[in-house]
N, C-alpha and C. Protein backbone atom coordinates (compact mmCIF):
# COMPACT_ATOMS: atom_id res chain seq x y z
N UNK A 1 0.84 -1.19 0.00
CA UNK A 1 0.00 0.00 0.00
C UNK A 1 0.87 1.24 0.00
N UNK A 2 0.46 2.18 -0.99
CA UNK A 2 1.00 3.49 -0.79
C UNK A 2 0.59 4.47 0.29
N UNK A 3 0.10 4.18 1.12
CA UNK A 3 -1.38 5.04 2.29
C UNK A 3 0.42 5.87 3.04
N UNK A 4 1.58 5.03 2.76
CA UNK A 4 2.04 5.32 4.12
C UNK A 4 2.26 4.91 5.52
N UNK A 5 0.87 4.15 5.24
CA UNK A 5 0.34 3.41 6.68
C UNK A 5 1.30 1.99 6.95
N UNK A 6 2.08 2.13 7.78
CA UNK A 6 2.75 0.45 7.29
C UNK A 6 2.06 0.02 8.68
N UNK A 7 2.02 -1.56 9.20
CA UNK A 7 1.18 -2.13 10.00
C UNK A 7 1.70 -3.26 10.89
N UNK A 8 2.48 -3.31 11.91
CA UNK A 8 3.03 -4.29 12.51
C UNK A 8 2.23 -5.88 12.47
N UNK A 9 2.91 -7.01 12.17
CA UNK A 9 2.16 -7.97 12.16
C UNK A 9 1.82 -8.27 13.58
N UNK A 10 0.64 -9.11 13.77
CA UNK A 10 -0.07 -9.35 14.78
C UNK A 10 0.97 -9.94 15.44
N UNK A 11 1.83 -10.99 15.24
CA UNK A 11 2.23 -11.94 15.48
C UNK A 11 3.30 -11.32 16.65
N UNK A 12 4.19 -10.17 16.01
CA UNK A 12 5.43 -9.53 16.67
C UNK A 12 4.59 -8.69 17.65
N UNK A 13 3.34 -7.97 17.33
CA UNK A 13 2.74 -7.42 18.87
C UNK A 13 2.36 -8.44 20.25
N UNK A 14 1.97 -9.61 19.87
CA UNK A 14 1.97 -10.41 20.80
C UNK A 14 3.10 -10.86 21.57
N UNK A 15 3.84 -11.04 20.73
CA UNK A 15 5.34 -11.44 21.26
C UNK A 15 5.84 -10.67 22.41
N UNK A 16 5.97 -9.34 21.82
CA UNK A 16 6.16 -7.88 22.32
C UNK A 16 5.33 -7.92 23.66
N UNK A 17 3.95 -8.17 23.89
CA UNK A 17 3.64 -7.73 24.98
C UNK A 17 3.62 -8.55 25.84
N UNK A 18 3.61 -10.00 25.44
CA UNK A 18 4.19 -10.94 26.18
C UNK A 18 5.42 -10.50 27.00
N UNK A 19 6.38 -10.46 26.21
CA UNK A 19 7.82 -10.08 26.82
C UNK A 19 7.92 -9.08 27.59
N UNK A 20 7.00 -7.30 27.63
CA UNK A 20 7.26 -6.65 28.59
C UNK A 20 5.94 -6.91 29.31
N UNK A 21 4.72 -8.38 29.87
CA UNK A 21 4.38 -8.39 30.63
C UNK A 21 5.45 -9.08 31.58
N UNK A 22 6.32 -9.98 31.17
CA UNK A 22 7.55 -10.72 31.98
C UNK A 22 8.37 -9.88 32.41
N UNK A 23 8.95 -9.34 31.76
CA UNK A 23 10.21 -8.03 32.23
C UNK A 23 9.56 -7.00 33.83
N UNK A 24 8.30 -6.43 32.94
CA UNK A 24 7.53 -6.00 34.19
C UNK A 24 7.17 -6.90 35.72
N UNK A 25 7.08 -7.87 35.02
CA UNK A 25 6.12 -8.57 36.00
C UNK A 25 4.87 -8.19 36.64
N UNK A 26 4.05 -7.34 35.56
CA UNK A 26 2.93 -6.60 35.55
C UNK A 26 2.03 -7.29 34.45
N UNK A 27 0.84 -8.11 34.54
CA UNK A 27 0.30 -8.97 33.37
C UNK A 27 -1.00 -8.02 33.08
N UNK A 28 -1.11 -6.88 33.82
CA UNK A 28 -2.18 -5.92 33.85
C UNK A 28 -1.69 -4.81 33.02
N UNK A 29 -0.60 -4.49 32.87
CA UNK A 29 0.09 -3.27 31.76
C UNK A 29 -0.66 -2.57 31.15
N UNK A 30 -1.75 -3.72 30.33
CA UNK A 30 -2.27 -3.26 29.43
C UNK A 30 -3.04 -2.13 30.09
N UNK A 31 -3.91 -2.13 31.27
CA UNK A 31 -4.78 -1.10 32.07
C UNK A 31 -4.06 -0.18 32.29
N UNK A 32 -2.90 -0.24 33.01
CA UNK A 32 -1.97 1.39 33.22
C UNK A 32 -2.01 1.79 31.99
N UNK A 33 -1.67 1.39 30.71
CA UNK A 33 -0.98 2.14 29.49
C UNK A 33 -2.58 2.90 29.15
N UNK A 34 -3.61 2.02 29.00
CA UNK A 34 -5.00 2.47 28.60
C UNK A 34 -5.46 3.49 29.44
N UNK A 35 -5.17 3.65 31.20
CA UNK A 35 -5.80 4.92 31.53
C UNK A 35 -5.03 5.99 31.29
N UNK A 36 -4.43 5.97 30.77
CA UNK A 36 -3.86 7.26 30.42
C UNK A 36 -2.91 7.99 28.80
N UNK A 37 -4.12 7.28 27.93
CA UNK A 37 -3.98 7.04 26.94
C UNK A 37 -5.11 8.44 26.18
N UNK A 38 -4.66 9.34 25.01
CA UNK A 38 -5.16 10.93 24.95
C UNK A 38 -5.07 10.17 23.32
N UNK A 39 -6.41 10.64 23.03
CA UNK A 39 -6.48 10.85 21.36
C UNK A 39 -5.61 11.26 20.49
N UNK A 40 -4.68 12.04 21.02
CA UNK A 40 -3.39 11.88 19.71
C UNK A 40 -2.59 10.97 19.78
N UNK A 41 -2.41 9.97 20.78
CA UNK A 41 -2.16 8.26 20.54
C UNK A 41 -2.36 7.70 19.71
N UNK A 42 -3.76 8.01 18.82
CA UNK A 42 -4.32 7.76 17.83
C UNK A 42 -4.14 8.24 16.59
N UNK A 43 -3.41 8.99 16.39
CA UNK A 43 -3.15 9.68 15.22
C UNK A 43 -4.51 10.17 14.76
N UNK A 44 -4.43 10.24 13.51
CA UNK A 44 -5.78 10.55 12.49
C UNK A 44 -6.91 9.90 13.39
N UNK A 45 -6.72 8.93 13.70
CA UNK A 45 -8.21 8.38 14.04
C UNK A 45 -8.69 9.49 15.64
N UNK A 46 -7.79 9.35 16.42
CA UNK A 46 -8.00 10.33 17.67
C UNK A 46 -8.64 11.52 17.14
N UNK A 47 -7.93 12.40 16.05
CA UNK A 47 -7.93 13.45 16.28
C UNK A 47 -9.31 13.36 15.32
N UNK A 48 -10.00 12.56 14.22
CA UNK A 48 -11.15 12.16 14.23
C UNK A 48 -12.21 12.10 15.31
N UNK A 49 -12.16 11.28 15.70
CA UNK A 49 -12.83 11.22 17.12
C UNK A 49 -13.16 12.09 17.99
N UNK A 50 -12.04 13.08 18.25
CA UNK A 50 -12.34 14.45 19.13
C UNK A 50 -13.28 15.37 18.08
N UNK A 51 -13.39 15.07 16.68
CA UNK A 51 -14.49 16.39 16.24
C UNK A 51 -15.64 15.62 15.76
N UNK A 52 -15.95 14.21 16.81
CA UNK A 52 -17.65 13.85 16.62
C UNK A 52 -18.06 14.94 17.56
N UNK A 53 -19.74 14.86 17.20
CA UNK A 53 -20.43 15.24 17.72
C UNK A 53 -20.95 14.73 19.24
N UNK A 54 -21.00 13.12 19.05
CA UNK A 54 -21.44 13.24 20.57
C UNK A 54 -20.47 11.67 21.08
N UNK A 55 -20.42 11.28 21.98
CA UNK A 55 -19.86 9.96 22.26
C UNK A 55 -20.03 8.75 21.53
N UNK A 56 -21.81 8.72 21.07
CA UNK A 56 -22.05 7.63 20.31
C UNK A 56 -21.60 7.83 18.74
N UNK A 57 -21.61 9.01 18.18
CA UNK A 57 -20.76 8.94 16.93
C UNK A 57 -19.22 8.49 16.89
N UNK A 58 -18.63 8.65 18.59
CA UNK A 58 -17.09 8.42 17.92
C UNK A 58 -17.22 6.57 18.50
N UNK A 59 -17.99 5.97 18.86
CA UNK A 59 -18.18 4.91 19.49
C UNK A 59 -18.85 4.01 18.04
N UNK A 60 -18.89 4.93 16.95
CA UNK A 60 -19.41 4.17 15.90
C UNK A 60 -17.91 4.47 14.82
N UNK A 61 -17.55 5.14 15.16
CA UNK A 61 -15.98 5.66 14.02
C UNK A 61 -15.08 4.32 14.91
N UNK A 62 -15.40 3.53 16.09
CA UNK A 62 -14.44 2.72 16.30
C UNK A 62 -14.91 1.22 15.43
N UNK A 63 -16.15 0.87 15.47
CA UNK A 63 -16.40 0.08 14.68
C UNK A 63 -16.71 0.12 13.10
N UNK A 64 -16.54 1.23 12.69
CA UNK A 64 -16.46 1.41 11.23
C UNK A 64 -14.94 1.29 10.82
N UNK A 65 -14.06 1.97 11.56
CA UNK A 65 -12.54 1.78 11.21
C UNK A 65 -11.77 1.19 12.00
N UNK A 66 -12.38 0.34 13.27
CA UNK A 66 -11.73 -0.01 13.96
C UNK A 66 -10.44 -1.06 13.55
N UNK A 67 -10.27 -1.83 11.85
CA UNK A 67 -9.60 -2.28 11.78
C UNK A 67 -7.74 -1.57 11.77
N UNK A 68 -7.83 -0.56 11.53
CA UNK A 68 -6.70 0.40 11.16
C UNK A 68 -6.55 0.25 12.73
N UNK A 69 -7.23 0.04 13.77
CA UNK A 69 -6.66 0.20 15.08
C UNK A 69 -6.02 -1.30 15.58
N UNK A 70 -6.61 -2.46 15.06
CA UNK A 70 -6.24 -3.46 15.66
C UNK A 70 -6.96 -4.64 14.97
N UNK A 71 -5.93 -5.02 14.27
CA UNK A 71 -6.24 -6.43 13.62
C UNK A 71 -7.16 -7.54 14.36
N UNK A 72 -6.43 -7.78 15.93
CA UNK A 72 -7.01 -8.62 16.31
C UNK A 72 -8.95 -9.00 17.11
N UNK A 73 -9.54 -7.70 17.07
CA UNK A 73 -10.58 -7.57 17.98
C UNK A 73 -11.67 -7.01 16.66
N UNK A 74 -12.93 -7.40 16.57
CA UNK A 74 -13.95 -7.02 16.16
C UNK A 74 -14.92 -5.88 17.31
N UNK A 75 -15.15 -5.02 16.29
CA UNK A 75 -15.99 -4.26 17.46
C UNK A 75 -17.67 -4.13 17.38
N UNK A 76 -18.21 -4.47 18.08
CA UNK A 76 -19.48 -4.11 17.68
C UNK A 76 -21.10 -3.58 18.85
N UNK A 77 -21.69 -2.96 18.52
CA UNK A 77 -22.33 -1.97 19.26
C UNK A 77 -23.74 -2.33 19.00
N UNK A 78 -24.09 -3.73 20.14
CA UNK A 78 -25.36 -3.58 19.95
C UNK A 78 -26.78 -2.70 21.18
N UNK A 79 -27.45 -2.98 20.55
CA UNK A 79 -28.20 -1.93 21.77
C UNK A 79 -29.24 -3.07 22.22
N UNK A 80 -29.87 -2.68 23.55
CA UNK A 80 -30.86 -3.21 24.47
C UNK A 80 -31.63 -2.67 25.39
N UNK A 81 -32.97 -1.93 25.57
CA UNK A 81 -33.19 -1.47 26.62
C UNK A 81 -32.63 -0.06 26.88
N UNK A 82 -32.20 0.71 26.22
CA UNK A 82 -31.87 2.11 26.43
C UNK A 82 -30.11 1.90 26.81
N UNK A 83 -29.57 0.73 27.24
CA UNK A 83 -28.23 0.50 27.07
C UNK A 83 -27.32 0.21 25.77
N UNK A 84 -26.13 0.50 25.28
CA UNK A 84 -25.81 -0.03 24.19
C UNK A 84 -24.12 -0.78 25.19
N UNK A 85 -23.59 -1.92 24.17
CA UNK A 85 -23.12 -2.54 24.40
C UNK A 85 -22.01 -2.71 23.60
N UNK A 86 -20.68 -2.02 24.20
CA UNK A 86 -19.37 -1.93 23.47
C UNK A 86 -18.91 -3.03 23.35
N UNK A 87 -18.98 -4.45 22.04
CA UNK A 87 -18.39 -5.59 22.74
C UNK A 87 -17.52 -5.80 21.46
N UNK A 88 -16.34 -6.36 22.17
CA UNK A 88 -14.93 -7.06 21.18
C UNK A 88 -14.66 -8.27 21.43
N UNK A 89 -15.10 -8.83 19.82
CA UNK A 89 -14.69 -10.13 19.51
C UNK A 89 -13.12 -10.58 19.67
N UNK A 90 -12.96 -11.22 20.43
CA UNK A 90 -11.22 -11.94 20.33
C UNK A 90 -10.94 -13.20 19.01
N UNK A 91 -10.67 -12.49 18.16
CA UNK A 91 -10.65 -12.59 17.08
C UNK A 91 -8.84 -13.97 16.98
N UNK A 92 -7.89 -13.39 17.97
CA UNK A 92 -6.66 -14.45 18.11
C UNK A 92 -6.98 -15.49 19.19
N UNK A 93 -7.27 -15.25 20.21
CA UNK A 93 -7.87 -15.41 21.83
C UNK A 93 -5.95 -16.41 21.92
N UNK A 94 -5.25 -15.73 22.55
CA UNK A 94 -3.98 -15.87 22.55
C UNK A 94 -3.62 -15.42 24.01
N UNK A 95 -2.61 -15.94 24.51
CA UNK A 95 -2.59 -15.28 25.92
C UNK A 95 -1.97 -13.51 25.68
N UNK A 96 -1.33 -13.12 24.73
CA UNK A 96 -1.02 -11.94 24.42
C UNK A 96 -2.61 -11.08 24.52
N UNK A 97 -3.52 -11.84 24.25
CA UNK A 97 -4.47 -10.66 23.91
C UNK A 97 -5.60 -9.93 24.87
N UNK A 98 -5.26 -11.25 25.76
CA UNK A 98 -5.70 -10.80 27.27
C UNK A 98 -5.45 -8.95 27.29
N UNK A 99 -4.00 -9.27 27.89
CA UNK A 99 -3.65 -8.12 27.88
C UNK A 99 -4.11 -6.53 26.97
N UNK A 100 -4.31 -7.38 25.76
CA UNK A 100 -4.73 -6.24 24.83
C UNK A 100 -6.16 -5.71 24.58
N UNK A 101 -6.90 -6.48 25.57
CA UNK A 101 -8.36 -6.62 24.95
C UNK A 101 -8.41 -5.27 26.78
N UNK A 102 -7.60 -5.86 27.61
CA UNK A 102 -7.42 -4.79 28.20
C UNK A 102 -7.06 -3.40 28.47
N UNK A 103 -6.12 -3.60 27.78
CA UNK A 103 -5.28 -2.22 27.16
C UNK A 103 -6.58 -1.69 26.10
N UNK A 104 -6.90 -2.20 25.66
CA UNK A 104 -8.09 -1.66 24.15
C UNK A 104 -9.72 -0.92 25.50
N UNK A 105 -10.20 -1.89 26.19
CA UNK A 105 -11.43 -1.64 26.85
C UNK A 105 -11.09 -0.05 27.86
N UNK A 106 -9.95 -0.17 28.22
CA UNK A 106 -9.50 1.00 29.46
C UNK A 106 -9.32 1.92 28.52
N UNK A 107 -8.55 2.07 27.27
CA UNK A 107 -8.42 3.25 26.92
C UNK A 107 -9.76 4.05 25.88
N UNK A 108 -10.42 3.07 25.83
CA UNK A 108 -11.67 3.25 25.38
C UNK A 108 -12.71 4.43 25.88
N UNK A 109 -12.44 3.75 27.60
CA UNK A 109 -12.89 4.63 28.63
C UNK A 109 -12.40 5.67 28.94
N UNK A 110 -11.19 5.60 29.02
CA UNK A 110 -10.66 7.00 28.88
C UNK A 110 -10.54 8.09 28.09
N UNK A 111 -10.77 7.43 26.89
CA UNK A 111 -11.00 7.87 25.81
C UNK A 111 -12.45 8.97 25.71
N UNK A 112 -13.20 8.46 26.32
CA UNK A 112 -14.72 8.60 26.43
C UNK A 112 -14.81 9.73 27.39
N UNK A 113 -14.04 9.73 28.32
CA UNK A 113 -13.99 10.66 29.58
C UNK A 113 -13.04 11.87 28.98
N UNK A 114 -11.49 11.64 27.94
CA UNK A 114 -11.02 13.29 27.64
C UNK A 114 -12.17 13.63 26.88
N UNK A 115 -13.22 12.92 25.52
CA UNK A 115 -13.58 13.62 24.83
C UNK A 115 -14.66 14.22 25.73
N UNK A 116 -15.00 14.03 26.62
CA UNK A 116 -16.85 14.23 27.42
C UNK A 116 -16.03 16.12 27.54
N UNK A 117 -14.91 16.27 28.61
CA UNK A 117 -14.17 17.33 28.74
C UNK A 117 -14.42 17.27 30.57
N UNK A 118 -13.27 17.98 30.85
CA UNK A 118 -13.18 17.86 32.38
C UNK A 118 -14.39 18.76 33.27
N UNK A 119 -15.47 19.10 32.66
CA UNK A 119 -16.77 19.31 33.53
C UNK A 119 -17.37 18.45 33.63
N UNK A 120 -17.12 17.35 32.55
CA UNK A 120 -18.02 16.08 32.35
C UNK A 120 -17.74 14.90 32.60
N UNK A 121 -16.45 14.83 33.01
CA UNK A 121 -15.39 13.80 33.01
C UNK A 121 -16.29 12.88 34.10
N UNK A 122 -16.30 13.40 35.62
CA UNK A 122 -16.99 12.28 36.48
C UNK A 122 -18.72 11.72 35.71
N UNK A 123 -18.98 12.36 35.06
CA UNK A 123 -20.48 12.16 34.44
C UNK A 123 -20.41 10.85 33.18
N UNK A 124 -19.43 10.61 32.74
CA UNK A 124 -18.96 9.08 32.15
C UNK A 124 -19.19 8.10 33.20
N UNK A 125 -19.99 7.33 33.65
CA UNK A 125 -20.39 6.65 33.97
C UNK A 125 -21.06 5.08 33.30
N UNK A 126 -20.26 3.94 33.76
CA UNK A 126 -20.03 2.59 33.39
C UNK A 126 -21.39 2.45 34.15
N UNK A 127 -22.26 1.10 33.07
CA UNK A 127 -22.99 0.53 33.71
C UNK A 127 -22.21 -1.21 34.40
N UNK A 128 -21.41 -1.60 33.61
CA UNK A 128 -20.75 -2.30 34.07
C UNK A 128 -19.77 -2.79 32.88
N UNK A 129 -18.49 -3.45 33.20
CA UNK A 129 -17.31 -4.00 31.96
C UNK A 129 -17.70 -5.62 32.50
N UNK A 130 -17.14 -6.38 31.46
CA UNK A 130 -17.43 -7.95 31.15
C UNK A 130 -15.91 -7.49 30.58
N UNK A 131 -15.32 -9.24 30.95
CA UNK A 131 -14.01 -9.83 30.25
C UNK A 131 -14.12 -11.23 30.37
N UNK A 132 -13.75 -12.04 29.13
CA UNK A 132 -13.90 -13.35 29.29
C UNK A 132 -12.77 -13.92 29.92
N UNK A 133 -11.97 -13.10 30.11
CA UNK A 133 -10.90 -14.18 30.87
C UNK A 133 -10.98 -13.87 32.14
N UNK A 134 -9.66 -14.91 33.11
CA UNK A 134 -9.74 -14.29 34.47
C UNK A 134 -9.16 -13.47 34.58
N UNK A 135 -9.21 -12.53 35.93
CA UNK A 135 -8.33 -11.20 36.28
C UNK A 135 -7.12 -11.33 36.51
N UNK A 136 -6.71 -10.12 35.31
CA UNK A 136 -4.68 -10.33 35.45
C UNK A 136 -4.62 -9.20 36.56
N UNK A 137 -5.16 -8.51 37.36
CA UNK A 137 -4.40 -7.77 38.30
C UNK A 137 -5.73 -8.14 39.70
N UNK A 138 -5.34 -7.62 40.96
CA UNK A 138 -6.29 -7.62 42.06
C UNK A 138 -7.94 -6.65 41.27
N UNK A 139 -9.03 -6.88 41.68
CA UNK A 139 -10.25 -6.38 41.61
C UNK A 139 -10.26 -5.05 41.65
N UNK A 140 -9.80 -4.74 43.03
CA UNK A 140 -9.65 -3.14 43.06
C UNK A 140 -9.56 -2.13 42.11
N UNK A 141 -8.34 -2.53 41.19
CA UNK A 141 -7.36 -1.76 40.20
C UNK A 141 -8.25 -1.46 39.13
N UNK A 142 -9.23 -2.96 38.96
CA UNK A 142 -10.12 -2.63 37.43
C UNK A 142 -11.51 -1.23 37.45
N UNK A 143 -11.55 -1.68 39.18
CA UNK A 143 -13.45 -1.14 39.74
C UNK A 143 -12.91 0.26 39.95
N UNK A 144 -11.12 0.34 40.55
CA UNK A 144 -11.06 1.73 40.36
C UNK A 144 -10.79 2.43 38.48
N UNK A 145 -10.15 1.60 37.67
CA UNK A 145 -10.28 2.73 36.51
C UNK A 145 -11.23 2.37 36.23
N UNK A 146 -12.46 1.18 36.10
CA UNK A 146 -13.70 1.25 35.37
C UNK A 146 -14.86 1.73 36.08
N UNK A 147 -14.46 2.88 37.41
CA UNK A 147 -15.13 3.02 38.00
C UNK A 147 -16.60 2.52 38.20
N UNK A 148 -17.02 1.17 37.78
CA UNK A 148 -18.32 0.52 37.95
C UNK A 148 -17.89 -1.15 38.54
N UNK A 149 -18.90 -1.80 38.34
CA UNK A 149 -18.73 -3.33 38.71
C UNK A 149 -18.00 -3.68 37.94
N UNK A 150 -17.02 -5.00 38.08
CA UNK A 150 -16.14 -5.53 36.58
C UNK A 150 -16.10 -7.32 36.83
N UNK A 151 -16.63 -8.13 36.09
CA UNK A 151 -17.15 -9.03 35.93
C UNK A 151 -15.99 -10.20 35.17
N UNK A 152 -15.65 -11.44 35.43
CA UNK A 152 -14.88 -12.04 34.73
C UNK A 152 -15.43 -13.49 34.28
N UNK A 153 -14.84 -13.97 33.46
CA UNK A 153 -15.17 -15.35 32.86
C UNK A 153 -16.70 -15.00 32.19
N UNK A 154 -16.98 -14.18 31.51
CA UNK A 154 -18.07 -13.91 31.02
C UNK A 154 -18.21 -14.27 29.77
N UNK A 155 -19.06 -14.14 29.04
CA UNK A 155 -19.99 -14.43 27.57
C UNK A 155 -19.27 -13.79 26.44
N UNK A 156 -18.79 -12.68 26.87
CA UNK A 156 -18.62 -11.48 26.09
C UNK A 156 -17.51 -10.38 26.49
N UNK A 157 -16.47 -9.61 25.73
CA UNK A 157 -15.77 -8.89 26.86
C UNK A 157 -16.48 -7.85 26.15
N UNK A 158 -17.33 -6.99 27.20
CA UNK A 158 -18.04 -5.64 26.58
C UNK A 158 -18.01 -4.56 27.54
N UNK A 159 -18.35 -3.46 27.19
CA UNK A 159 -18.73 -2.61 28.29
C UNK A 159 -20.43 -1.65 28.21
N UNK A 160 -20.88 -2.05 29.37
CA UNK A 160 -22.19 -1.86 29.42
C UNK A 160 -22.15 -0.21 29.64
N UNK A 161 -22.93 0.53 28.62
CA UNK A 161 -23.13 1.80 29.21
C UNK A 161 -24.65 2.25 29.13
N UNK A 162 -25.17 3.42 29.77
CA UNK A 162 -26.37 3.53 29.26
C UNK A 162 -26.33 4.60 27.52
N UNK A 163 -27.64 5.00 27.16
CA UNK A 163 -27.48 5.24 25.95
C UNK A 163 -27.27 6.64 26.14
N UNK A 164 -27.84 7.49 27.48
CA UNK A 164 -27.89 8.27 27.46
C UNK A 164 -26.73 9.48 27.80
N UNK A 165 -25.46 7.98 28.37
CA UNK A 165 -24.01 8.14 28.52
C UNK A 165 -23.44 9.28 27.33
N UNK A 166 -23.72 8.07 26.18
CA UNK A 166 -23.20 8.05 24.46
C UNK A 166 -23.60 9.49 24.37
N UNK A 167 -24.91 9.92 24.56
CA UNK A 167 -25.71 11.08 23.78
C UNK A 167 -24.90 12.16 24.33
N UNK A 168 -23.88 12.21 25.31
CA UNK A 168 -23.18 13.79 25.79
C UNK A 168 -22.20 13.92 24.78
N UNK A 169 -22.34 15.18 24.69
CA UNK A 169 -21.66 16.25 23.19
C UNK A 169 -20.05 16.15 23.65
N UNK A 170 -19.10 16.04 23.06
CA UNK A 170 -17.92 16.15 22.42
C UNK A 170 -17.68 17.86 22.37
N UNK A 171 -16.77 17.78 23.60
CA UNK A 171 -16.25 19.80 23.60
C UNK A 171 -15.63 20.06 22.43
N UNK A 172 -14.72 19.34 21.71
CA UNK A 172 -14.20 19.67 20.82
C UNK A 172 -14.76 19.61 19.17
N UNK A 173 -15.64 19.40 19.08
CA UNK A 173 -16.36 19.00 18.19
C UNK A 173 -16.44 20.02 17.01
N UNK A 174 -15.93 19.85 15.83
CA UNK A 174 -15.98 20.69 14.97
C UNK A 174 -16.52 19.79 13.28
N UNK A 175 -17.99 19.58 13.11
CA UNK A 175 -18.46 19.48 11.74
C UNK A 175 -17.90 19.56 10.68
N UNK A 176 -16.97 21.04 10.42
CA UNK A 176 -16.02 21.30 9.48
C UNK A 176 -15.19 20.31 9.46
N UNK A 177 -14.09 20.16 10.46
CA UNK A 177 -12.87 19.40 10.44
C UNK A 177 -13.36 17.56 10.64
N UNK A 178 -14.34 17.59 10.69
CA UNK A 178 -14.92 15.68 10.82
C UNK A 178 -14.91 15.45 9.52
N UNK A 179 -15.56 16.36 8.87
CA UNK A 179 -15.85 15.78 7.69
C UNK A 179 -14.47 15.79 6.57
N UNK A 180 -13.68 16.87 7.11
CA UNK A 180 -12.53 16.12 5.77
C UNK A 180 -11.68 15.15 6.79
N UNK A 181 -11.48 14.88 8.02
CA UNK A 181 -10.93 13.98 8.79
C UNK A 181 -11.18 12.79 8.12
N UNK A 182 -12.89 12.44 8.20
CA UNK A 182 -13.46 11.40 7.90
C UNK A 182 -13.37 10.53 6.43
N UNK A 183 -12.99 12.10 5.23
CA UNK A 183 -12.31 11.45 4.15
C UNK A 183 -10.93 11.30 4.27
N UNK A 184 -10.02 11.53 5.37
CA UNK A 184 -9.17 11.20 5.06
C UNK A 184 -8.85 9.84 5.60
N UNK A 185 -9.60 9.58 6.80
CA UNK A 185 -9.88 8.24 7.51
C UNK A 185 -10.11 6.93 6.84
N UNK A 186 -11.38 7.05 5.64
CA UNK A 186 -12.30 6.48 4.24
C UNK A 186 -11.13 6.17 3.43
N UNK A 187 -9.74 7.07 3.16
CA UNK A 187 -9.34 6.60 1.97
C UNK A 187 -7.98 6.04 2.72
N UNK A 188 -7.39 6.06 3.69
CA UNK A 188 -6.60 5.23 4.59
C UNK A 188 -7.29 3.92 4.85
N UNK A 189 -8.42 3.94 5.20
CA UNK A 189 -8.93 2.33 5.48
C UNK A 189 -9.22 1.86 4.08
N UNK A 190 -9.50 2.16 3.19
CA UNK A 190 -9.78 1.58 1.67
C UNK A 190 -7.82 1.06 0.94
N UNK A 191 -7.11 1.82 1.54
CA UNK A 191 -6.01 1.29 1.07
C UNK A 191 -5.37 0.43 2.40
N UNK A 192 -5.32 0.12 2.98
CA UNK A 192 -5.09 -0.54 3.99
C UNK A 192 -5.92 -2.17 4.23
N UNK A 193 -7.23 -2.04 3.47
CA UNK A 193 -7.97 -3.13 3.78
C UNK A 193 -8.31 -3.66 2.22
């Protein structure tokens, strides 16, 4: 591809986080790196994201392009009852991805909380997180960054929010700049996929 975009194989990220969960001796990593993880982490796609309009538009820019973010996880957003339901398929289910499905769900949230903006920040509110595996760090660590209940060996690794979470506006939000973001997003994922 000419995009520019070059793409680490799956194979060497696993490896990789394998090796600095050992070095660390931290199998939770993935959660420190995710709470404190800011939309220009993201390149194009972040800085996408900061000019939706409301939470649930950039919560739909992750499953429309979410492949440019991560080969290994499907994303998908179904709704129920006035809740919608952030859930990722483990697409490798590898012991590497533990970690990553963690690292991916936390910074998600955090994600959700810079764009809300720091009047709104405590008003992000979890109805609850699901992970199918067991817990790589003590309970505490997850209930404090997912500030809600956090659930293991489950069905699904998702995160429960209500709908009315999604519907708070994006401070940064600029119409103008989404829309050529968004073509530039469209023709990066068309050469990439």
């Amino acid at each position: 591809s000419n995009s520019g975009c070059e793409r680490f194989p799956l194979a060497s990220i696993e490896s990789l986080v394998l090796e600095l969960s050992e070095v660390t001796e931290n199998p939770s990593f993935g959660l420190d790196i995710g709470e404190f993880i800011h939309p220009s982490d993201y390149g194009i796609f972040g800085y996408t994201m900061m000019n939706c309009s409301t939470l649930a538009e950039a919560s739909k820019l992750v499953v429309d392009f979410g492949s440019l973010l991560n080969q290994s996880f499907s994303v998908t957003l179904p709704e129920s009852k006035g809740d919608m339901y952030f859930q990722l398929e483990d697409n490798s289910q590898t012991p590497a991805s533990r970690i990553l499905l963690e690292l991916y769900l936390s910074s998600v949230v955090q994600l959700g909380r810079f764009l809300a903006g720091p009047e709104m920040y405590e008003d992000v509110i979890l109805s609850e997180v699901h992970f199918q595996h067991s817990p790589l760090a003590d309970l505490r660590k997850y209930e404090r960054i997912f500030k809600c209940p956090v659930k293991f060996e489950q069905d699904k690794n998702q995160i429960i929010v209500s709908r009315n979470i999604l519907a708070k506006p994006i401070r940064s939000a600029s119409p103008k700049m989404l829309s050529m973001l968004l073509d530039k997003l469209t023709r990066l994922n068309d050469d990439v996929n």
